[in-house]
C-alpha atoms as a PDB file:
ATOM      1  CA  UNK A   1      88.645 105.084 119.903  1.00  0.00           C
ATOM      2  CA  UNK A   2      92.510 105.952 119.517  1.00  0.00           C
ATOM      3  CA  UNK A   3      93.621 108.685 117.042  1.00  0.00           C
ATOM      4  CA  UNK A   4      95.284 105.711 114.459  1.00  0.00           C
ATOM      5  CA  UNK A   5      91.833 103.584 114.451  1.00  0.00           C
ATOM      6  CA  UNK A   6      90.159 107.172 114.017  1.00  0.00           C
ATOM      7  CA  UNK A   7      92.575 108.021 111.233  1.00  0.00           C
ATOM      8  CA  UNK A   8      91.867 104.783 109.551  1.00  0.00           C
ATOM      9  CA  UNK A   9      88.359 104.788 109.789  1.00  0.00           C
ATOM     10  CA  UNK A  10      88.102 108.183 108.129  1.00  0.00           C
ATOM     11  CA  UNK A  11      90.635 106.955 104.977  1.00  0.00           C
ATOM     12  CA  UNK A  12      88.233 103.849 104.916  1.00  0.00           C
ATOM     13  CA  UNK A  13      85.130 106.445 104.441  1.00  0.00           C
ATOM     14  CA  UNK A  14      86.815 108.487 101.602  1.00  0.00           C
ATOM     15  CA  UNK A  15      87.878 105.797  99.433  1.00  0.00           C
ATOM     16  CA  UNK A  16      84.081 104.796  99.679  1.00  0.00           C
ATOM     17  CA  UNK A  17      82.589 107.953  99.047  1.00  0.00           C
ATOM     18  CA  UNK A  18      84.971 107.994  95.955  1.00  0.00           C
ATOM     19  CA  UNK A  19      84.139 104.230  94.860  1.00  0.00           C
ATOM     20  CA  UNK A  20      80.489 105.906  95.061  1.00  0.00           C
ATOM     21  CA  UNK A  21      81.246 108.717  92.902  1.00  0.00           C
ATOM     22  CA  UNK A  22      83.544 106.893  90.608  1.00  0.00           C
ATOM     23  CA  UNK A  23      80.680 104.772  90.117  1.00  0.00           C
ATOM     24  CA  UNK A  24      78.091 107.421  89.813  1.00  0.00           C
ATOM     25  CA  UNK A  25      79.997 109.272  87.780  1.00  0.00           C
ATOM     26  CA  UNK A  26      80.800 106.274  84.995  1.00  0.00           C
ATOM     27  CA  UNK A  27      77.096 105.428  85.155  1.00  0.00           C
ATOM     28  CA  UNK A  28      76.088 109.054  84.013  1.00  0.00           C
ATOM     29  CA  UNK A  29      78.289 108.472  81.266  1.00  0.00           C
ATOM     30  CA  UNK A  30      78.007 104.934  79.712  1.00  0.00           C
ATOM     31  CA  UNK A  31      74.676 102.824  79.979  1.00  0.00           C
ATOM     32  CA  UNK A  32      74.435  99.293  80.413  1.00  0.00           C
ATOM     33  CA  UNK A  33      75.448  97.727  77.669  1.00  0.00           C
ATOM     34  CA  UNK A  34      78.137  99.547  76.707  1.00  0.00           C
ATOM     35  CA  UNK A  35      81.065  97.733  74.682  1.00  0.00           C
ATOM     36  CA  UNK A  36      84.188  97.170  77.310  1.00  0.00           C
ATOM     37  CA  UNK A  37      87.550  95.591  77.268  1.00  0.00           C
ATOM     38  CA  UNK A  38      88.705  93.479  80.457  1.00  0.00           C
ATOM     39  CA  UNK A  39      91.989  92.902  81.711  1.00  0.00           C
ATOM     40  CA  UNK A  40      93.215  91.101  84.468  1.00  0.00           C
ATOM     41  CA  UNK A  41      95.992  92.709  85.007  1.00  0.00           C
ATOM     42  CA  UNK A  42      96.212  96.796  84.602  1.00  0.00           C
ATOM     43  CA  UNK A  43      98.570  98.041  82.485  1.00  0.00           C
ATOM     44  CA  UNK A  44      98.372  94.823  80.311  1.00  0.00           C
ATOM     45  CA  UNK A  45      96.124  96.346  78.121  1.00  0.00           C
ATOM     46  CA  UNK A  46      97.127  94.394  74.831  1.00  0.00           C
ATOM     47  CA  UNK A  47      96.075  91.627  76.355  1.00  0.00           C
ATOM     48  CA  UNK A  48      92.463  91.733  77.322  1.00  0.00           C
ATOM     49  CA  UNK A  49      90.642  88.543  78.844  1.00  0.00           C
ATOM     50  CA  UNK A  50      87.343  89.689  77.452  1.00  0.00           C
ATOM     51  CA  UNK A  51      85.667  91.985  75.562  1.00  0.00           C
ATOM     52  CA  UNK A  52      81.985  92.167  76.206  1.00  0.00           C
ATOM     53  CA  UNK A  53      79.566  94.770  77.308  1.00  0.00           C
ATOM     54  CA  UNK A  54      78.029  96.009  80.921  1.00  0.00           C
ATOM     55  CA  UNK A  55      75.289  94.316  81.937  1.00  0.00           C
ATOM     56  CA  UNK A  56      74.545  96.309  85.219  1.00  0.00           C
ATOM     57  CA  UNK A  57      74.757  99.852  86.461  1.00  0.00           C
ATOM     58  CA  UNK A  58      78.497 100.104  88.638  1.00  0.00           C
ATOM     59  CA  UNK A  59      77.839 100.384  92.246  1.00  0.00           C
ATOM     60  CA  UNK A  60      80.364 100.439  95.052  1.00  0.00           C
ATOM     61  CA  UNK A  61      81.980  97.503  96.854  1.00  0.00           C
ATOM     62  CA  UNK A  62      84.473  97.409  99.622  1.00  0.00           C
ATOM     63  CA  UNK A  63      86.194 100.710  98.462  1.00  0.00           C
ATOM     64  CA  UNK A  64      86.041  99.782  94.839  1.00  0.00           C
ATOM     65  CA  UNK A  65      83.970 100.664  91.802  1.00  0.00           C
ATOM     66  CA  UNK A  66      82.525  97.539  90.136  1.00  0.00           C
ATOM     67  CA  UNK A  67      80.564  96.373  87.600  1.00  0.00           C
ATOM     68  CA  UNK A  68      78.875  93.143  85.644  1.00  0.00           C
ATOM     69  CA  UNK A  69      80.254  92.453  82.243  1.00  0.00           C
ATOM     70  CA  UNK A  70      79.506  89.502  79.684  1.00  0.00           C
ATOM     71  CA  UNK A  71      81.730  86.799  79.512  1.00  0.00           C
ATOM     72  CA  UNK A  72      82.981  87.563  83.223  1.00  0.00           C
ATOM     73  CA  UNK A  73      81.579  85.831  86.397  1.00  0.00           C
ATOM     74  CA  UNK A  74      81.077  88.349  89.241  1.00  0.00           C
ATOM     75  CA  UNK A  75      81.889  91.758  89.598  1.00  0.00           C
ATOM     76  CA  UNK A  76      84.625  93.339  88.585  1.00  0.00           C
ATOM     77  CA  UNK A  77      86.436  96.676  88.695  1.00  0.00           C
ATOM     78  CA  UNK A  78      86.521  99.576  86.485  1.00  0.00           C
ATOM     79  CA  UNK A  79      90.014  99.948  86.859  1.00  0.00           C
ATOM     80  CA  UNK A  80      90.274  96.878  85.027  1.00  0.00           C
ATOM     81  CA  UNK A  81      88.242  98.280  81.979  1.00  0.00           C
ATOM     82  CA  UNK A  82      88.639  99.889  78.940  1.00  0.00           C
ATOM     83  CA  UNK A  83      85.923 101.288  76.834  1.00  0.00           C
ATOM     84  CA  UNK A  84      85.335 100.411  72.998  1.00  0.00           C
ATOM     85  CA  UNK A  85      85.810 103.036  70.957  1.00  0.00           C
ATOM     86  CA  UNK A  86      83.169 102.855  67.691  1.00  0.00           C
ATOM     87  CA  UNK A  87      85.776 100.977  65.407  1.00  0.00           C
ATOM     88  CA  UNK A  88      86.364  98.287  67.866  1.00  0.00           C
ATOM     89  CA  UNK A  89      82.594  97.118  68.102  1.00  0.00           C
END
């Protein structure tokens, strides 16, 4: 294997092992179930495409952290989300 497939290959394995920890770590701190805004586009955050709750633990996918939420079909990325805080639910 050449040094620039090598190279790639090893920034292909760290942005997994941080999808995995990103997604440990945001399963440590909210359960399923937890209230969450979704927005298709980041940065757009007044205007959210759903706001519904988890309804699986985030795992990793392809480099990205992702989870189920109500009112969504598929996975989708916690990027994307924003918790509720307690006045919005």
């Amino acid at each position: 294997m050449d040094l620039a497939r090598r190279k790639l290959r090893q920034r292909e394995w760290r942005r997994a092992d941080q999808a995995t920890a990103a997604a440990e770590d945001f399963n440590r701190k909210k359960p399923v179930g937890t209230k969450v805004k979704y927005s298709s586009i980041i940065g757009r955050e007044s205007e959210y495409d759903v706001i519904g709750e988890t309804r699986s633990e985030a795992w990793a996918v392809s480099g990205e952290a992702v989870v189920l939420i109500t009112g969504k079909a598929g996975c989708v990325s916690l990027a994307h989300l924003t918790i509720c805080n307690a006045a919005e639910v």
